[in-house]
N, C-alpha and C. Protein backbone atom coordinates (compact mmCIF):
# COMPACT_ATOMS: atom_id res chain seq x y z
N UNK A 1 37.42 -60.11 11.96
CA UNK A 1 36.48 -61.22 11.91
C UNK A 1 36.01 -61.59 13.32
N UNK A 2 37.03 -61.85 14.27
CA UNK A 2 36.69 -62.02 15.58
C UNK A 2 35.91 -61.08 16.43
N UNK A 3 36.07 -59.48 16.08
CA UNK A 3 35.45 -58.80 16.92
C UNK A 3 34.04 -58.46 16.64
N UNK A 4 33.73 -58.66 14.93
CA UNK A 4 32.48 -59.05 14.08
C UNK A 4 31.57 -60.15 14.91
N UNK A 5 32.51 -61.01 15.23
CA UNK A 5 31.52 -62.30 15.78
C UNK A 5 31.50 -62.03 17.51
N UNK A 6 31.93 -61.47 18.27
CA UNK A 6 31.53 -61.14 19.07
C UNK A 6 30.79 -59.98 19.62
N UNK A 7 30.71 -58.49 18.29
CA UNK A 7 29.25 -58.03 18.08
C UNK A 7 28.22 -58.61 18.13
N UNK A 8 28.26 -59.95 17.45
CA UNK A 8 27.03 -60.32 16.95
C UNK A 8 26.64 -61.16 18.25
N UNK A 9 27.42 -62.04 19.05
CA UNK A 9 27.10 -62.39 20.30
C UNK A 9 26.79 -61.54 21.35
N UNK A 10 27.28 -60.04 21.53
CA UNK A 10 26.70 -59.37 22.06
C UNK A 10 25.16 -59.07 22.01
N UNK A 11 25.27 -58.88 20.64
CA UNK A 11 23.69 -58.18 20.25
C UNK A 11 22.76 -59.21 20.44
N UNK A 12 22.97 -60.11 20.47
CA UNK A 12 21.81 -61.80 20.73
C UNK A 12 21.95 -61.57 22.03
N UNK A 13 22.89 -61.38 23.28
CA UNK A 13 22.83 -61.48 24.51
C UNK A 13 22.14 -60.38 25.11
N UNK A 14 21.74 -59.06 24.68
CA UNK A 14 21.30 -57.93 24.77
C UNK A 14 19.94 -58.36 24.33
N UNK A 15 19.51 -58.27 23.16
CA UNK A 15 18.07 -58.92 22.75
C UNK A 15 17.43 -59.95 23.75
N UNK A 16 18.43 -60.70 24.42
CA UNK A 16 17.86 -62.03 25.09
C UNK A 16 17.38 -61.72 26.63
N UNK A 17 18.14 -60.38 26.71
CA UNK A 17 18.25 -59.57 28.34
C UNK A 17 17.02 -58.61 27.90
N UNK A 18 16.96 -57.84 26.76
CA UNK A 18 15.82 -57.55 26.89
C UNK A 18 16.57 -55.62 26.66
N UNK A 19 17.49 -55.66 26.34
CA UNK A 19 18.53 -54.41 26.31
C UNK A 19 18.76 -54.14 25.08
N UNK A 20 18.10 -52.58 24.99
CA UNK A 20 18.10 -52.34 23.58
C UNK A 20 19.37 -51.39 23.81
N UNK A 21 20.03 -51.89 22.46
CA UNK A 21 21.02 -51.87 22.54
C UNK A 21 21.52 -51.60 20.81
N UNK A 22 22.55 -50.58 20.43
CA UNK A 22 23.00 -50.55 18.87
C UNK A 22 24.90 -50.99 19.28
N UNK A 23 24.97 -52.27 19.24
CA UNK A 23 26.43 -52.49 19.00
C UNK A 23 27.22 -52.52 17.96
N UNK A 24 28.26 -51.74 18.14
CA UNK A 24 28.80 -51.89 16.59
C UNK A 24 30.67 -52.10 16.70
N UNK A 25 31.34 -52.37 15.91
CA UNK A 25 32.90 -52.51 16.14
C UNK A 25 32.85 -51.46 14.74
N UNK A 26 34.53 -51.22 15.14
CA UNK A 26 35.24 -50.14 14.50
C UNK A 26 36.73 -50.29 14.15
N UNK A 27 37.38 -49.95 13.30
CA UNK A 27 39.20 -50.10 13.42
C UNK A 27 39.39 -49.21 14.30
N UNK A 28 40.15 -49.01 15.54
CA UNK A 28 40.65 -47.92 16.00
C UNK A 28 40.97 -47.06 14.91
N UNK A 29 41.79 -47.05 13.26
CA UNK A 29 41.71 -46.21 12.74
C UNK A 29 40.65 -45.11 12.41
N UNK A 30 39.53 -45.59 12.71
CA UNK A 30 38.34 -44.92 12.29
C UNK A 30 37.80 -44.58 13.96
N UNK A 31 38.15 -44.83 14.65
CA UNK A 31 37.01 -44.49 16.15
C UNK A 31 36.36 -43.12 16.15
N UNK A 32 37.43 -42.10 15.77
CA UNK A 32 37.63 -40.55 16.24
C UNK A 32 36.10 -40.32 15.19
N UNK A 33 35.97 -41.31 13.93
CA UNK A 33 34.38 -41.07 12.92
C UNK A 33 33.21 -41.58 13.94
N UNK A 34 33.59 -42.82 14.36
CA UNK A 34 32.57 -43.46 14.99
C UNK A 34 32.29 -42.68 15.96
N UNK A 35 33.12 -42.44 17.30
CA UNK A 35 32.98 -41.57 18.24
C UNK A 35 31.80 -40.16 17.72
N UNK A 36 32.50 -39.35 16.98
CA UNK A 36 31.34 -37.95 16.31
C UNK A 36 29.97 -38.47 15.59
N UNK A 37 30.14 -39.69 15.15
CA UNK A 37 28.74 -39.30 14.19
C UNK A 37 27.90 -41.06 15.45
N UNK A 38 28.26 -41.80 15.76
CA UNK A 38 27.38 -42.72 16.68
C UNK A 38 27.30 -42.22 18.41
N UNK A 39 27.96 -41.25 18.83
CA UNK A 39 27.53 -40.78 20.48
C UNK A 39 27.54 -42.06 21.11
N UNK A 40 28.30 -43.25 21.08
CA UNK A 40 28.30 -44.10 21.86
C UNK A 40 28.34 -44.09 23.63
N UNK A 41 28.03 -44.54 24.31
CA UNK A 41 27.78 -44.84 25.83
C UNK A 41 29.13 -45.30 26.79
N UNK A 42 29.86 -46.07 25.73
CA UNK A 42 31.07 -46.69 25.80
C UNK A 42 31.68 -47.16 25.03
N UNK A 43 32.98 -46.66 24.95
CA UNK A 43 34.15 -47.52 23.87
C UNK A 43 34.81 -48.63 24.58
N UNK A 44 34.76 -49.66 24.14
CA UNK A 44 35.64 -50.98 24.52
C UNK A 44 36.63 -51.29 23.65
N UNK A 45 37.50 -51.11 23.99
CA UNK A 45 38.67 -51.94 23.54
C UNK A 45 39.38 -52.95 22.98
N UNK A 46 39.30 -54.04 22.33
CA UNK A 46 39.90 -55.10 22.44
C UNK A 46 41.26 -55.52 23.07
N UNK A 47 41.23 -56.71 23.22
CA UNK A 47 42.01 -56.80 24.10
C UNK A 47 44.06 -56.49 22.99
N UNK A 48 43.87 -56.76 21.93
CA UNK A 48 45.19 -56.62 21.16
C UNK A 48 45.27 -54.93 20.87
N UNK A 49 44.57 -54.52 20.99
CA UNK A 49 44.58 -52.81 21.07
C UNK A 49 45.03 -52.32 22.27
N UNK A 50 44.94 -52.53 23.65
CA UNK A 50 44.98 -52.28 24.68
C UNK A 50 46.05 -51.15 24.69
N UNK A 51 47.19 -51.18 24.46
CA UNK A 51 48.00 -49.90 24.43
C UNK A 51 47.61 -48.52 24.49
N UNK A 52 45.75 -48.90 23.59
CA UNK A 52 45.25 -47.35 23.37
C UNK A 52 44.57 -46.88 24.44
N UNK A 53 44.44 -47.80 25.35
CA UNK A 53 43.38 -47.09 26.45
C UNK A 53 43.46 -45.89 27.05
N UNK A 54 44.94 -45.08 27.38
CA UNK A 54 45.62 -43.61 27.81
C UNK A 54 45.04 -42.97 26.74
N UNK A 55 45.00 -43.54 25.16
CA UNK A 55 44.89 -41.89 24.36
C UNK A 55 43.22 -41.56 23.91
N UNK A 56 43.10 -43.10 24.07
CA UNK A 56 40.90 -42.88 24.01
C UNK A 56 40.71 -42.50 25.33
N UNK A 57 41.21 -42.45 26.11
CA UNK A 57 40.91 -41.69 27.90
C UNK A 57 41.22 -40.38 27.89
N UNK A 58 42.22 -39.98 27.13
CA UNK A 58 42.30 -38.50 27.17
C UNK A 58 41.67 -37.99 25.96
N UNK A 59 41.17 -38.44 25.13
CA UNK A 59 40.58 -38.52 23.51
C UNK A 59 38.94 -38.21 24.28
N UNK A 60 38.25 -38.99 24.86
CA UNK A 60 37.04 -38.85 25.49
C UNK A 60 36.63 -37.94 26.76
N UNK A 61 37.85 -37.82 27.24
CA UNK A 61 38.02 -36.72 28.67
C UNK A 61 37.14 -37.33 29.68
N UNK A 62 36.75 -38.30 30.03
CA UNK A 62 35.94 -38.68 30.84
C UNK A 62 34.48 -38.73 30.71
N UNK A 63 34.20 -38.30 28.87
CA UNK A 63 32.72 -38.25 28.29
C UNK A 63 31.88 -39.73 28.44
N UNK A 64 32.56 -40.49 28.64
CA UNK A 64 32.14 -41.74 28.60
C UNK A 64 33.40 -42.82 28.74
N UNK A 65 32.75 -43.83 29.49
CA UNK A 65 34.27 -45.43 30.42
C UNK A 65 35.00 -45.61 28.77
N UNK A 66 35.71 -45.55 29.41
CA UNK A 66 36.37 -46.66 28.23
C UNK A 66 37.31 -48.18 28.52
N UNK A 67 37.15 -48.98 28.72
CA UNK A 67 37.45 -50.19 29.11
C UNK A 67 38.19 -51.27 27.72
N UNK A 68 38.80 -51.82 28.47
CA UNK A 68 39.61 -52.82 27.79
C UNK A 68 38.86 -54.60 27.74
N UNK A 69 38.68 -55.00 26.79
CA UNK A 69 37.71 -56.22 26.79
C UNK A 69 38.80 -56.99 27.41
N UNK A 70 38.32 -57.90 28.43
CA UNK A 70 38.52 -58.82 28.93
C UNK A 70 39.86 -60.17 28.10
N UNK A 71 40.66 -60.37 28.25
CA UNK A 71 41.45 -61.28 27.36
C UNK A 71 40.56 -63.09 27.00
N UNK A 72 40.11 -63.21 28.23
CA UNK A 72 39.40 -64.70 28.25
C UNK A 72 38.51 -64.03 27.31
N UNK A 73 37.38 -63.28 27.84
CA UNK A 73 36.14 -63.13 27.43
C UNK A 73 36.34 -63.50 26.14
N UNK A 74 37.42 -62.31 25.29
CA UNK A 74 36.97 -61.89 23.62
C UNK A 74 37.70 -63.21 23.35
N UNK A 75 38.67 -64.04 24.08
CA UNK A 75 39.32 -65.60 23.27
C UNK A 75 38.32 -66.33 22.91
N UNK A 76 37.51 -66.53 24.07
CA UNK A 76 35.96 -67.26 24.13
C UNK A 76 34.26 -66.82 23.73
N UNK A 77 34.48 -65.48 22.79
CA UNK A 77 33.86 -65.07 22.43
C UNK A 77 32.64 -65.17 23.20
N UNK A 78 32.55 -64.77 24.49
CA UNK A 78 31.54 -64.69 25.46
C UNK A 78 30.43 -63.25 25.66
N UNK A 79 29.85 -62.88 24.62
CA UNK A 79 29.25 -62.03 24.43
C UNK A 79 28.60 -61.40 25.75
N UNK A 80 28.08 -62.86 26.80
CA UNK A 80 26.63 -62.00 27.37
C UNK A 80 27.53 -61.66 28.46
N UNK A 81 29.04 -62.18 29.12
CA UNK A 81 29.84 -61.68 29.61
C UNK A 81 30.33 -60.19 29.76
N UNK A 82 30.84 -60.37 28.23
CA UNK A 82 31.14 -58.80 27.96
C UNK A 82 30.41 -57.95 27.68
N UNK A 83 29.02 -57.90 27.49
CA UNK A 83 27.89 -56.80 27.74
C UNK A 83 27.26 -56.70 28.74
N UNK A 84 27.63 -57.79 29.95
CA UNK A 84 27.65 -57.25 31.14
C UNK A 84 28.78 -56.07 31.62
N UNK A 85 29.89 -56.60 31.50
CA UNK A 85 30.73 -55.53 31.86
C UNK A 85 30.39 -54.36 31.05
N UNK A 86 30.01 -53.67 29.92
CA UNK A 86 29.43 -53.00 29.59
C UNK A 86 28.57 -51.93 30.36
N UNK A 87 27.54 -52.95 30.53
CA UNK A 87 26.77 -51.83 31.06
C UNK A 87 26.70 -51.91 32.36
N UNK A 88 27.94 -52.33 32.98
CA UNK A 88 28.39 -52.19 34.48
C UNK A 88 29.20 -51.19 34.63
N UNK A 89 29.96 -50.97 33.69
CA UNK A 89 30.50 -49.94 33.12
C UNK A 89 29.85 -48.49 33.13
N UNK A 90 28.91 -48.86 32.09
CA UNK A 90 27.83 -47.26 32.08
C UNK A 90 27.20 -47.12 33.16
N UNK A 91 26.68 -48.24 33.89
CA UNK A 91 25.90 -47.79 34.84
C UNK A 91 27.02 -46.74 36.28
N UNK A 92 27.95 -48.06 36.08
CA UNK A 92 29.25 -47.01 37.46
C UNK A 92 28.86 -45.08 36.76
N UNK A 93 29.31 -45.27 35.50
CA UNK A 93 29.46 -43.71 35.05
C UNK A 93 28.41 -42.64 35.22
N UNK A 94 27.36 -43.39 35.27
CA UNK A 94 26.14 -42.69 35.33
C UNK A 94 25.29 -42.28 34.19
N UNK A 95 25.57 -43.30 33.41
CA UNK A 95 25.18 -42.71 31.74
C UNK A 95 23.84 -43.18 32.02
């Protein structure tokens, strides 16, 4: 529910920047689907997942950042926050 509502604050903060943008959340059970069939730019993390960041880092090989959301950010559901780091993110990578 929480990471639903901070999609959706993302995607209003992206629209409002002017950044087209397809955000979407996933169960980590499912990423390895999402990953093959959406070609995402970047996987983020949540912050109660965090443990996984070693096996989506070696899971992605360096195809794209993978980052851990912020603990404040996702408490405070600060969307235009965390789609900055985003695409501070892609941009470091060179995507």
């Amino acid at each position: 529910m929480s990471t639903s509502l901070l999609v959706s604050k993302m995607q209003k903060a992206a629209t409002a920047e002017g950044v087209e943008a397809d955000i979407f959340a996933t169960a980590a059970s499912d990423a390895d689907n999402a990953l093959e069939t959406k070609h995402p730019d970047i996987l983020m993390l949540g912050p109660q997942v965090r443990y996984l960041l070693s096996q989506f880092q070696n899971k992605v090989d360096g195809k794209l950042p993978v980052e851990v959301i912020n603990m404040q950010d996702y408490g405070m559901m600060n969307g235009e926050k965390v789609l900055k780091e985003a695409l501070s993110s892609i941009e470091k990578a060179g995507k």
